[in-house]
PDB file of N, CA and C in Angstrom:
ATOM      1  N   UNK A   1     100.832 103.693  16.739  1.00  0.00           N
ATOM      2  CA  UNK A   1     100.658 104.391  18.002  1.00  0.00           C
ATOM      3  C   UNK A   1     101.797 104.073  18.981  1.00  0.00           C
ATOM      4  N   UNK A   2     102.441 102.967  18.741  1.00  0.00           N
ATOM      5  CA  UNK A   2     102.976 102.316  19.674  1.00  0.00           C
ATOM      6  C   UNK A   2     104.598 102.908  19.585  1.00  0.00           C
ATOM      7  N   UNK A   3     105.121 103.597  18.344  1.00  0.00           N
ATOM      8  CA  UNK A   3     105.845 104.300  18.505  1.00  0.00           C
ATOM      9  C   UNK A   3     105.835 105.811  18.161  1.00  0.00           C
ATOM     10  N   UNK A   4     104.824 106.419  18.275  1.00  0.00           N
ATOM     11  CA  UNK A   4     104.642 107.620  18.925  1.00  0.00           C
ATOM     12  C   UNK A   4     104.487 107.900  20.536  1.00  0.00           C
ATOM     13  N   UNK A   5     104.239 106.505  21.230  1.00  0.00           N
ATOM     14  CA  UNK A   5     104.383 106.661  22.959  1.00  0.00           C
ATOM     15  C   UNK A   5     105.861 106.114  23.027  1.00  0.00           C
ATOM     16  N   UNK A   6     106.729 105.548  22.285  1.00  0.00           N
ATOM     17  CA  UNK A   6     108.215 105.111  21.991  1.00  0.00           C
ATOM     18  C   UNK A   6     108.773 106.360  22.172  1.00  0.00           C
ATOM     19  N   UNK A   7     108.435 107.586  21.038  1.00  0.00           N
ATOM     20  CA  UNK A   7     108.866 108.804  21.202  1.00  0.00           C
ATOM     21  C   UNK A   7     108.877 109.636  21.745  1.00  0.00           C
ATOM     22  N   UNK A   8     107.649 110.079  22.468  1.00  0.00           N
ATOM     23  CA  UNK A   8     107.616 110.752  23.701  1.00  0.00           C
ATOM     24  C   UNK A   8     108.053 109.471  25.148  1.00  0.00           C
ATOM     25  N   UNK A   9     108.100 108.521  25.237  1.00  0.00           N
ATOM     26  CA  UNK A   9     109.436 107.890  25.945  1.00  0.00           C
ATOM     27  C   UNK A   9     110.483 108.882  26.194  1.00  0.00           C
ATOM     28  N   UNK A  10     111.272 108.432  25.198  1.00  0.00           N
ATOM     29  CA  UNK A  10     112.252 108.987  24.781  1.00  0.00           C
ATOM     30  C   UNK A  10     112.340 110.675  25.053  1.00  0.00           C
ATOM     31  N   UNK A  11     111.637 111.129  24.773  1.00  0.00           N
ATOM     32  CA  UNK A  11     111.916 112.670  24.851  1.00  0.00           C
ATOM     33  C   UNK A  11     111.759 112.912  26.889  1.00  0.00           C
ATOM     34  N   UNK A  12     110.866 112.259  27.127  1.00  0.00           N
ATOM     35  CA  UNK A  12     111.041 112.521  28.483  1.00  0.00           C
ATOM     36  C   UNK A  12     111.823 112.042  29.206  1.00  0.00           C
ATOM     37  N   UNK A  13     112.796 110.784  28.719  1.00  0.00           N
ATOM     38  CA  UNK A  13     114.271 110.660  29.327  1.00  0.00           C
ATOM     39  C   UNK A  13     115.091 111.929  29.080  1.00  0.00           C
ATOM     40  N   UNK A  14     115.025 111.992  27.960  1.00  0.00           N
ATOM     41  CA  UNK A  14     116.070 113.710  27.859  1.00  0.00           C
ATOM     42  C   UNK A  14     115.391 114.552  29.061  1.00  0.00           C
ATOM     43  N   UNK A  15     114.100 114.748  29.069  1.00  0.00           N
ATOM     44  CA  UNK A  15     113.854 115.827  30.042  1.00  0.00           C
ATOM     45  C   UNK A  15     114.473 115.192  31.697  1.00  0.00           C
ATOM     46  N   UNK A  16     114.149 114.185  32.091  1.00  0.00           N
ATOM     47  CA  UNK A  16     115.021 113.751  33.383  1.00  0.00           C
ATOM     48  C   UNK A  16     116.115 113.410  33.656  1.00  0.00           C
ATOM     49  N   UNK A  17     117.024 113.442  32.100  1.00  0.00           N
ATOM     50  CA  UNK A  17     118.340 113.595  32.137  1.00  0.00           C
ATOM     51  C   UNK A  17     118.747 114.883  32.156  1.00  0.00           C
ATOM     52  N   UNK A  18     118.415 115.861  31.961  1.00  0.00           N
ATOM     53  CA  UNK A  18     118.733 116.946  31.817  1.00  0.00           C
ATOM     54  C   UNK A  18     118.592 117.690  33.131  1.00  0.00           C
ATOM     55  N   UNK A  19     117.226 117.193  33.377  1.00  0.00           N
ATOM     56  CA  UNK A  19     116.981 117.660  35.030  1.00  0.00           C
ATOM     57  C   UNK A  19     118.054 117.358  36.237  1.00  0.00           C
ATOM     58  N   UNK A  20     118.394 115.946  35.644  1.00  0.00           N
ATOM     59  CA  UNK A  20     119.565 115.683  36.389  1.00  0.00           C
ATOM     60  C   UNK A  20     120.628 116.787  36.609  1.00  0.00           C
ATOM     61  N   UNK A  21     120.520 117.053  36.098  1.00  0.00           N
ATOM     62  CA  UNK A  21     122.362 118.591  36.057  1.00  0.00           C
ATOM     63  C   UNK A  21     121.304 119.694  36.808  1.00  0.00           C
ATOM     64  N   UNK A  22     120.157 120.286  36.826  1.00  0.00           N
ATOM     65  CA  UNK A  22     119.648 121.605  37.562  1.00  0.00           C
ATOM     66  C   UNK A  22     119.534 121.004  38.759  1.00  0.00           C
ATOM     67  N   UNK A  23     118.906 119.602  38.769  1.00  0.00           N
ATOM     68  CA  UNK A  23     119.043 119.184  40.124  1.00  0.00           C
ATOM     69  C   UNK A  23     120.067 119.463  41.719  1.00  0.00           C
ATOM     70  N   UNK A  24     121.149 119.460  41.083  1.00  0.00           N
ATOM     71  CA  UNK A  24     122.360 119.766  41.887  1.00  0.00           C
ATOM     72  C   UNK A  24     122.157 118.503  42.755  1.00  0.00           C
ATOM     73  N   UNK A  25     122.391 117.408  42.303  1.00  0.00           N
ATOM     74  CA  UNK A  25     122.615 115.967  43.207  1.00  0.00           C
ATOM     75  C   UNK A  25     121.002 116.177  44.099  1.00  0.00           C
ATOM     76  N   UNK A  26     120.277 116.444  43.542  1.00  0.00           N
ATOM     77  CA  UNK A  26     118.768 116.250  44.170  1.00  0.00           C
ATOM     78  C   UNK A  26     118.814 116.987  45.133  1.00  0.00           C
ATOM     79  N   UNK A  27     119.327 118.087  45.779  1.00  0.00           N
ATOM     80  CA  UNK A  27     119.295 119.243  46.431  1.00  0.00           C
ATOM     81  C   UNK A  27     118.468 120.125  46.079  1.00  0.00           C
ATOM     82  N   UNK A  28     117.677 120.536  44.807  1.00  0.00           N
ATOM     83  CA  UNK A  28     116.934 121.537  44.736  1.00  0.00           C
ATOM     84  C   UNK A  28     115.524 120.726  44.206  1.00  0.00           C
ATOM     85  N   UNK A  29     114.524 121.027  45.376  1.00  0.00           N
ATOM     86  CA  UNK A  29     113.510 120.047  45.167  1.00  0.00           C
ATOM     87  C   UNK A  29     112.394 120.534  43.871  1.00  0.00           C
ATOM     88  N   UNK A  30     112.224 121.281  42.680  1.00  0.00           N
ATOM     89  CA  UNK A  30     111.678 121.411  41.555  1.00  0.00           C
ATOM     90  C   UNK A  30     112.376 120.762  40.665  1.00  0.00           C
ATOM     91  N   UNK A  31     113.680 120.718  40.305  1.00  0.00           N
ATOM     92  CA  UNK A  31     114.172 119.832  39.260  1.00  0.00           C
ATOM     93  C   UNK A  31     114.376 118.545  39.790  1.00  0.00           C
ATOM     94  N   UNK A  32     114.583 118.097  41.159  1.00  0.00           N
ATOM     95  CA  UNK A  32     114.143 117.086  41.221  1.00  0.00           C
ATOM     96  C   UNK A  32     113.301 116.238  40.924  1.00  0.00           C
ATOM     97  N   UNK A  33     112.072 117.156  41.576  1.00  0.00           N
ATOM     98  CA  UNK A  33     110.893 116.079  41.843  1.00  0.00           C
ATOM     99  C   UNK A  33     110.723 116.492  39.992  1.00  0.00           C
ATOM    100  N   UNK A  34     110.675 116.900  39.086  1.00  0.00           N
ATOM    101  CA  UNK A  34     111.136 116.881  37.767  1.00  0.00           C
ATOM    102  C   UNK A  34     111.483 116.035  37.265  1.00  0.00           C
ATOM    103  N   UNK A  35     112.711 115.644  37.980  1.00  0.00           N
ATOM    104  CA  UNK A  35     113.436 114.511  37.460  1.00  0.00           C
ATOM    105  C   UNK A  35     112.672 113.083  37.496  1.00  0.00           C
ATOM    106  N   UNK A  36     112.485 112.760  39.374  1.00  0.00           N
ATOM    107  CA  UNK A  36     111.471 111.379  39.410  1.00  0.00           C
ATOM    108  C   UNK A  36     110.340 111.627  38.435  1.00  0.00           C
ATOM    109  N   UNK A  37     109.224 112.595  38.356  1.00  0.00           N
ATOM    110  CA  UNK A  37     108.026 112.131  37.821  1.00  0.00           C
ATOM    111  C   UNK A  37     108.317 111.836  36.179  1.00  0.00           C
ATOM    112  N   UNK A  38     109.650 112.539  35.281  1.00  0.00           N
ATOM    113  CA  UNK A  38     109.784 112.517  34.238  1.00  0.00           C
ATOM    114  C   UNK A  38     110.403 110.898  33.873  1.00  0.00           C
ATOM    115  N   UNK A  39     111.319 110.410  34.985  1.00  0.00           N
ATOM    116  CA  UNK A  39     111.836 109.045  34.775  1.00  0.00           C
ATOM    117  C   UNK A  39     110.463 108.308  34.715  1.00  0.00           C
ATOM    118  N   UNK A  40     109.435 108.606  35.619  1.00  0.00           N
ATOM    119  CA  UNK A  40     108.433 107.357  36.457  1.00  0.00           C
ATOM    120  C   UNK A  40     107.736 107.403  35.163  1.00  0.00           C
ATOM    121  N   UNK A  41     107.304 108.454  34.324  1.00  0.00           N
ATOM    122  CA  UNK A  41     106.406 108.328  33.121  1.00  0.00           C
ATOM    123  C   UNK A  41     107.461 108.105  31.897  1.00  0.00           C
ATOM    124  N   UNK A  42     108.349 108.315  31.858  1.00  0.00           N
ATOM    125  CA  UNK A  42     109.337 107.740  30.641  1.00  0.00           C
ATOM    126  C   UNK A  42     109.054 106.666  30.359  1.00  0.00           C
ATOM    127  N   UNK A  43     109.533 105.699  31.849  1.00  0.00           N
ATOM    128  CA  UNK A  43     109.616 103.937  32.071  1.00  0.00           C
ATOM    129  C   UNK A  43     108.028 103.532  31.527  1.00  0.00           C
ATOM    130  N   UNK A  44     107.121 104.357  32.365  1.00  0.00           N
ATOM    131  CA  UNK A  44     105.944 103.881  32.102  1.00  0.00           C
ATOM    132  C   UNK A  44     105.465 103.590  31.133  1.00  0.00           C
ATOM    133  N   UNK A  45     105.823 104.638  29.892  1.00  0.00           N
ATOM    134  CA  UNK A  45     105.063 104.799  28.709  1.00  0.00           C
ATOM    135  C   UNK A  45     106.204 103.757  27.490  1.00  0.00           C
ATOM    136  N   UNK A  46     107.342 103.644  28.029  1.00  0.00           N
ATOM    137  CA  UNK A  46     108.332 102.796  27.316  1.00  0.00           C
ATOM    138  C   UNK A  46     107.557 101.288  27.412  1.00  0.00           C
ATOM    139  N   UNK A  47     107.114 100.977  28.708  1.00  0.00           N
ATOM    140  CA  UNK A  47     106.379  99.500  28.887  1.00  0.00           C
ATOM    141  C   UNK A  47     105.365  99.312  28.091  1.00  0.00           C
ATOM    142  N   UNK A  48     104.765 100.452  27.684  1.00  0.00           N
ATOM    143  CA  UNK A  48     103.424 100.759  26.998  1.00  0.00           C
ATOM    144  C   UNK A  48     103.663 100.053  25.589  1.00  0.00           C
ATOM    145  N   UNK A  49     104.803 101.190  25.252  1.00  0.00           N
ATOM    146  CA  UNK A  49     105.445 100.564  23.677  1.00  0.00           C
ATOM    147  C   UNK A  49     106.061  99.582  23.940  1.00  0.00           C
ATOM    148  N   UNK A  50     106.355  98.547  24.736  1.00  0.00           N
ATOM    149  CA  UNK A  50     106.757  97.308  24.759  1.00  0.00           C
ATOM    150  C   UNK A  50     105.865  96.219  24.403  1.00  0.00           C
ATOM    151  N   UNK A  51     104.791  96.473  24.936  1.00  0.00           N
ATOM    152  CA  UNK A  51     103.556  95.670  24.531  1.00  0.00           C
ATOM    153  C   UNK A  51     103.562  95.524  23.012  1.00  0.00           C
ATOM    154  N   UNK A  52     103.999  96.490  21.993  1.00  0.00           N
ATOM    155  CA  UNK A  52     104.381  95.922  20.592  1.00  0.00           C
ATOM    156  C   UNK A  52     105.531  96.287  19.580  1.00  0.00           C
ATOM    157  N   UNK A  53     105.855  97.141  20.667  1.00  0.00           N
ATOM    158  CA  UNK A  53     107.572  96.681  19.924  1.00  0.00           C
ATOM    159  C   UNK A  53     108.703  95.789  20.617  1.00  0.00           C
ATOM    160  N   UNK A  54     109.076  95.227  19.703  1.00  0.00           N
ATOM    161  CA  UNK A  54     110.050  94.221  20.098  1.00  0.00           C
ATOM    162  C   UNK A  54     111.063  95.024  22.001  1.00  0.00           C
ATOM    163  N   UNK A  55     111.494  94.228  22.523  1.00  0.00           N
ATOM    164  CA  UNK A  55     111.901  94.834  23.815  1.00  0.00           C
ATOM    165  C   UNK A  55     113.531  94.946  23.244  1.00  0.00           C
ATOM    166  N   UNK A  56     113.807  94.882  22.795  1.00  0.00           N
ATOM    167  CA  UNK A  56     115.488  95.107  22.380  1.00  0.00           C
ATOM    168  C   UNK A  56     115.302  96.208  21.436  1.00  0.00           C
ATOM    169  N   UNK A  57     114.392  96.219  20.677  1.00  0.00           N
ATOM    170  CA  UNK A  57     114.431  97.640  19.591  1.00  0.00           C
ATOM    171  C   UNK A  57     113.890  99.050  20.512  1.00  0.00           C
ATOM    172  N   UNK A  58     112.948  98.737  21.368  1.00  0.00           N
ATOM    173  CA  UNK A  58     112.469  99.416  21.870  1.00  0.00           C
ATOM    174  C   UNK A  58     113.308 100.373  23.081  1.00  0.00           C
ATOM    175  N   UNK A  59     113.859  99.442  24.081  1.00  0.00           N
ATOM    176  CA  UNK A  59     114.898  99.917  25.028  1.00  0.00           C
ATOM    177  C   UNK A  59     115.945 100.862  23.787  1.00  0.00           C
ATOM    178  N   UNK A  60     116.579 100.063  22.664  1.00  0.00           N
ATOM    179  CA  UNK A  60     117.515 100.784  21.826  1.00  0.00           C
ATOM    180  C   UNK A  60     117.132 102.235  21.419  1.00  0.00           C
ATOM    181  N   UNK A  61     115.739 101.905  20.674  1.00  0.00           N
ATOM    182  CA  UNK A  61     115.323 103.575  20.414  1.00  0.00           C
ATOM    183  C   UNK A  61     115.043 104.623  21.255  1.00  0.00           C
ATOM    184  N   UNK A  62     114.387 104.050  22.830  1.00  0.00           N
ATOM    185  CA  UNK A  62     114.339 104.822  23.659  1.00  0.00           C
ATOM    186  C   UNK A  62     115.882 105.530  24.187  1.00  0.00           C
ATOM    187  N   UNK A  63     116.810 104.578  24.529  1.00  0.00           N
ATOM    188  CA  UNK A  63     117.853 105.551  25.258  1.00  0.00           C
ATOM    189  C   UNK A  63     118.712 105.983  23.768  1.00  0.00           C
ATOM    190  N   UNK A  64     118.607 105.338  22.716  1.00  0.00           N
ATOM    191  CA  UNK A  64     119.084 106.441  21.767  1.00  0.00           C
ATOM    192  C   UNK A  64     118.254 107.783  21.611  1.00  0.00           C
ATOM    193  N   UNK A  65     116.903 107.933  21.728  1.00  0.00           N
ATOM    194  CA  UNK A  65     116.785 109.000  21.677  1.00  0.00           C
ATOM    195  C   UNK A  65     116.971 109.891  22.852  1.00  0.00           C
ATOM    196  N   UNK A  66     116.854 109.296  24.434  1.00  0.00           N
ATOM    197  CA  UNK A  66     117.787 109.965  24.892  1.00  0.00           C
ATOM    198  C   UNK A  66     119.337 110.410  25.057  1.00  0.00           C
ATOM    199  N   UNK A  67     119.706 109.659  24.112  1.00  0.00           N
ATOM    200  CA  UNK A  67     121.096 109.953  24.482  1.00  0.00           C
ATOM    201  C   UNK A  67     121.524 111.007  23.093  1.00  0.00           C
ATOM    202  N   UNK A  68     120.516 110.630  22.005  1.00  0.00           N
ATOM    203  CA  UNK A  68     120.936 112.819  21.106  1.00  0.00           C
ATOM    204  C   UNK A  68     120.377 113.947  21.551  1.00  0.00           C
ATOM    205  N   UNK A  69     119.171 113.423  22.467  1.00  0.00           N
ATOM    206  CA  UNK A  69     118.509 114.799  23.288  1.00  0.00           C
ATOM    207  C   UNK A  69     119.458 115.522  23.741  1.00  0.00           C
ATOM    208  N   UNK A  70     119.893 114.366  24.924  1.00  0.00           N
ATOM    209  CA  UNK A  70     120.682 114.769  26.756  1.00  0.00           C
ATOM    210  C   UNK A  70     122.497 115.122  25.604  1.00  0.00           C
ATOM    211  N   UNK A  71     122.571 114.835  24.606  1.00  0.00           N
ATOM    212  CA  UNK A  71     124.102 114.937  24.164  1.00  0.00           C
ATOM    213  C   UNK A  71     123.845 116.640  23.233  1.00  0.00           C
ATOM    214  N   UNK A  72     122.495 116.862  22.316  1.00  0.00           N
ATOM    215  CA  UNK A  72     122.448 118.431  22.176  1.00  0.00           C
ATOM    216  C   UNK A  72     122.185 119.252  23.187  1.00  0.00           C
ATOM    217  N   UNK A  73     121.443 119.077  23.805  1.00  0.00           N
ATOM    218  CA  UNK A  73     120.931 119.881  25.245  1.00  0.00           C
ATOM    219  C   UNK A  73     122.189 120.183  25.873  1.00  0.00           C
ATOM    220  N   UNK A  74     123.200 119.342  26.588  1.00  0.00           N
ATOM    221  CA  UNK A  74     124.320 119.718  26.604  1.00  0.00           C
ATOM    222  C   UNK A  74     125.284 120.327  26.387  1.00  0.00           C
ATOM    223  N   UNK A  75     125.303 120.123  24.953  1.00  0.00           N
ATOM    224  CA  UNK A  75     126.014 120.912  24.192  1.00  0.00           C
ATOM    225  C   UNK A  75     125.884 122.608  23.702  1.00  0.00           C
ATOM    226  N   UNK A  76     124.421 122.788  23.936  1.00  0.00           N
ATOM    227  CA  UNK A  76     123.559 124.089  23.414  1.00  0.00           C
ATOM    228  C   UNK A  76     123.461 125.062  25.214  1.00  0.00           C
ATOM    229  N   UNK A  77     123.218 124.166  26.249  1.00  0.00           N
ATOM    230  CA  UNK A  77     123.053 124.831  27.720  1.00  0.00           C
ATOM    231  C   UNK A  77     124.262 124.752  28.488  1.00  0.00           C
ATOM    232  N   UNK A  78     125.233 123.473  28.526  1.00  0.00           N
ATOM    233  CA  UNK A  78     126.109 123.304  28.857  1.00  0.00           C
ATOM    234  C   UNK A  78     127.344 123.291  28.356  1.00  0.00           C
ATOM    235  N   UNK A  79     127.896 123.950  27.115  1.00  0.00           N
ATOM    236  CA  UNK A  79     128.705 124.390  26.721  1.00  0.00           C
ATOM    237  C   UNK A  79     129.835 123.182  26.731  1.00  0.00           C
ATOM    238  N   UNK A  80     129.130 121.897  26.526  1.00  0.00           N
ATOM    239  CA  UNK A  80     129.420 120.672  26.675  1.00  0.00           C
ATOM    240  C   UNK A  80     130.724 120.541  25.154  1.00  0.00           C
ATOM    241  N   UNK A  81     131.900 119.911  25.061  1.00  0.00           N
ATOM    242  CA  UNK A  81     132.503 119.891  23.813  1.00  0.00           C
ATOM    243  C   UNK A  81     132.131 119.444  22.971  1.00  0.00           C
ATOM    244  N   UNK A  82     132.534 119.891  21.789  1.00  0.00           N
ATOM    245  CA  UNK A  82     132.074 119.083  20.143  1.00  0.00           C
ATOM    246  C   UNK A  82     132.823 119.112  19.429  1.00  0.00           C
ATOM    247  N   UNK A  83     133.320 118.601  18.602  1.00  0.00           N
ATOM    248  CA  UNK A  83     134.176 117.523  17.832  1.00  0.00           C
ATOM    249  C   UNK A  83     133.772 116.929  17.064  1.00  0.00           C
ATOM    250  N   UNK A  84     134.793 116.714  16.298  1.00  0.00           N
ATOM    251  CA  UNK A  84     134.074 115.730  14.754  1.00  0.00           C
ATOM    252  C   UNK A  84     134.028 114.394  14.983  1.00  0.00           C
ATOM    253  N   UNK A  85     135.142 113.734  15.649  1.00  0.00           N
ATOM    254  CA  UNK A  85     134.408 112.751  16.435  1.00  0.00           C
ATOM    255  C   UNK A  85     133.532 112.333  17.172  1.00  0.00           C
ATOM    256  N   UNK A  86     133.280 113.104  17.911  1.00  0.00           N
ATOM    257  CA  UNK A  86     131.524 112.988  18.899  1.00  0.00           C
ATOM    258  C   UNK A  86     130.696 112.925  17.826  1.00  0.00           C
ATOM    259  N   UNK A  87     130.730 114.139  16.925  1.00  0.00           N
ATOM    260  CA  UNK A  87     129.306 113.777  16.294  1.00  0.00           C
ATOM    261  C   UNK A  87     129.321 112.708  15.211  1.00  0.00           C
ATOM    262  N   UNK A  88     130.840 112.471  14.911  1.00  0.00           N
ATOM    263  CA  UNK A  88     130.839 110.681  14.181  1.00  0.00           C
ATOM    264  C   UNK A  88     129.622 110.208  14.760  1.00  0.00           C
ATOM    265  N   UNK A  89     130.290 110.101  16.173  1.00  0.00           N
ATOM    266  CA  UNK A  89     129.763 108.565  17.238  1.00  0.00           C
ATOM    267  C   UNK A  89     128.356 108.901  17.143  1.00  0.00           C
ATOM    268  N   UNK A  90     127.926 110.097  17.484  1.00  0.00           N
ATOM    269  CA  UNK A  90     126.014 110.583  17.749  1.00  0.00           C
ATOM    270  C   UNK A  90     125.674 110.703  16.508  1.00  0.00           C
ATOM    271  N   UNK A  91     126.157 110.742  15.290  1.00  0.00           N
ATOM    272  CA  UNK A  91     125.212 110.110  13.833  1.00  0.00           C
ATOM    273  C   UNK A  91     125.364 108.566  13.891  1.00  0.00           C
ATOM    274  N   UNK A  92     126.425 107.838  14.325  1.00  0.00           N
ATOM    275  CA  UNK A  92     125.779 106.304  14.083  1.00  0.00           C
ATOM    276  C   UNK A  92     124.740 105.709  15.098  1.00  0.00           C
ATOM    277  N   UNK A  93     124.365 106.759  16.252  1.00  0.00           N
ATOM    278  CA  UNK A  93     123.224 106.220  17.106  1.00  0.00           C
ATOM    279  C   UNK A  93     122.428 106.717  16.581  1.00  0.00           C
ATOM    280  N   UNK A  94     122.230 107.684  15.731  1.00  0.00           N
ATOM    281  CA  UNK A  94     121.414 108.193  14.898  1.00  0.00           C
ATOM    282  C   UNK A  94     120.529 106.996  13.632  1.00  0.00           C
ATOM    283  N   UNK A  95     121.437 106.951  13.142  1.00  0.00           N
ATOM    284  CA  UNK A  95     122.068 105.833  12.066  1.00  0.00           C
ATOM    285  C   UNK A  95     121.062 104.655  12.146  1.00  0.00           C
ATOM    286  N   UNK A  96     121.273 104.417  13.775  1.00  0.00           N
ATOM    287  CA  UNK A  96     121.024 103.051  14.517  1.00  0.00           C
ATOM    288  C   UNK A  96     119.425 103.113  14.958  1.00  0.00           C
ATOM    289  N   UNK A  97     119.257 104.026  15.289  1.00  0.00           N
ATOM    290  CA  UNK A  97     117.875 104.193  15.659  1.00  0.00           C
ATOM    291  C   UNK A  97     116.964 104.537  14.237  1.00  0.00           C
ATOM    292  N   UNK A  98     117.020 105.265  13.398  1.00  0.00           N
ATOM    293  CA  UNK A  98     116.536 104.914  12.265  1.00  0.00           C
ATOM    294  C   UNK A  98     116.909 103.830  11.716  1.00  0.00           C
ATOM    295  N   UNK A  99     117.408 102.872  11.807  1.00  0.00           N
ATOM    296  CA  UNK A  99     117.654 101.699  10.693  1.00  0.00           C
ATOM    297  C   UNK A  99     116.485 100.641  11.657  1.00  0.00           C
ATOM    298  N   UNK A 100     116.603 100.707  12.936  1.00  0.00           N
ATOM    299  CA  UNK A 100     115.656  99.926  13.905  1.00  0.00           C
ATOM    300  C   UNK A 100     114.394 100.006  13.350  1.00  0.00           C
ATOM    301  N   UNK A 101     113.648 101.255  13.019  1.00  0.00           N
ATOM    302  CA  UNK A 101     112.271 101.886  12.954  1.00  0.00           C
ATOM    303  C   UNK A 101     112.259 101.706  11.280  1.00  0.00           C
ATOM    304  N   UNK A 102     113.295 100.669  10.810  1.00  0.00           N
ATOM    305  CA  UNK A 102     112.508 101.038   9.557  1.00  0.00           C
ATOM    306  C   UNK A 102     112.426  99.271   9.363  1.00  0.00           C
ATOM    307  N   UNK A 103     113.606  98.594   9.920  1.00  0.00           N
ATOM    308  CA  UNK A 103     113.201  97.019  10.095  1.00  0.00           C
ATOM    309  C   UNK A 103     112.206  96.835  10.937  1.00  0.00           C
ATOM    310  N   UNK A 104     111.577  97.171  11.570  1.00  0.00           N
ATOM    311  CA  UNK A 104     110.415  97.401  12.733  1.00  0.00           C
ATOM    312  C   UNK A 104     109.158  97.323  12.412  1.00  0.00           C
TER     313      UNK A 104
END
């Protein structure tokens, strides 16, 4: 259970990272207030899965999975660059976050 609330963690950092960019520097108050309630329950539910996953694997899998969310989302809405190097680098966080969840 404890990393299925790990995963939706994670997915709701992508959503308040992402919010971050509609936000316009917290000027438009729906993707904002978007943004806080999606961070405030991210953190929340990350503490949740802390209670039994290790706190170093856990922080790791969480912002790795935000960081292939917020890096496709980007790339698919924001016309963000891609390269064979980028996606080197975003398969070994890939890499990294499955190798965590399977020593885990």
């Amino acid at each position: 259970m404890a990393w299925t609330i790990l995963f939706i963690a994670g997915l709701l950092e992508i959503t308040w990272a992402v919010g971050l960019k509609y936000s316009n520097g917290f000027t438009k108050f729906l993707p904002s207030a978007l943004v806080i309630a999606g961070g405030f329950v991210s953190v929340w539910l990350l503490g949740i899965a802390m209670k039994t996953i290790p706190l170093g694997t856990a922080y790791a899998v969480w912002t790795g999975i935000g960081i292939l969310g917020t890096v496709a989302l980007g790339i698919v809405f924001f016309h963000e660059p891609i390269n064979l190097l980028r996606l080197l680098f975003i398969l070994c966080i890939l890499v990294g976050i499955i190798g965590l969840r399977c020593i885990s």
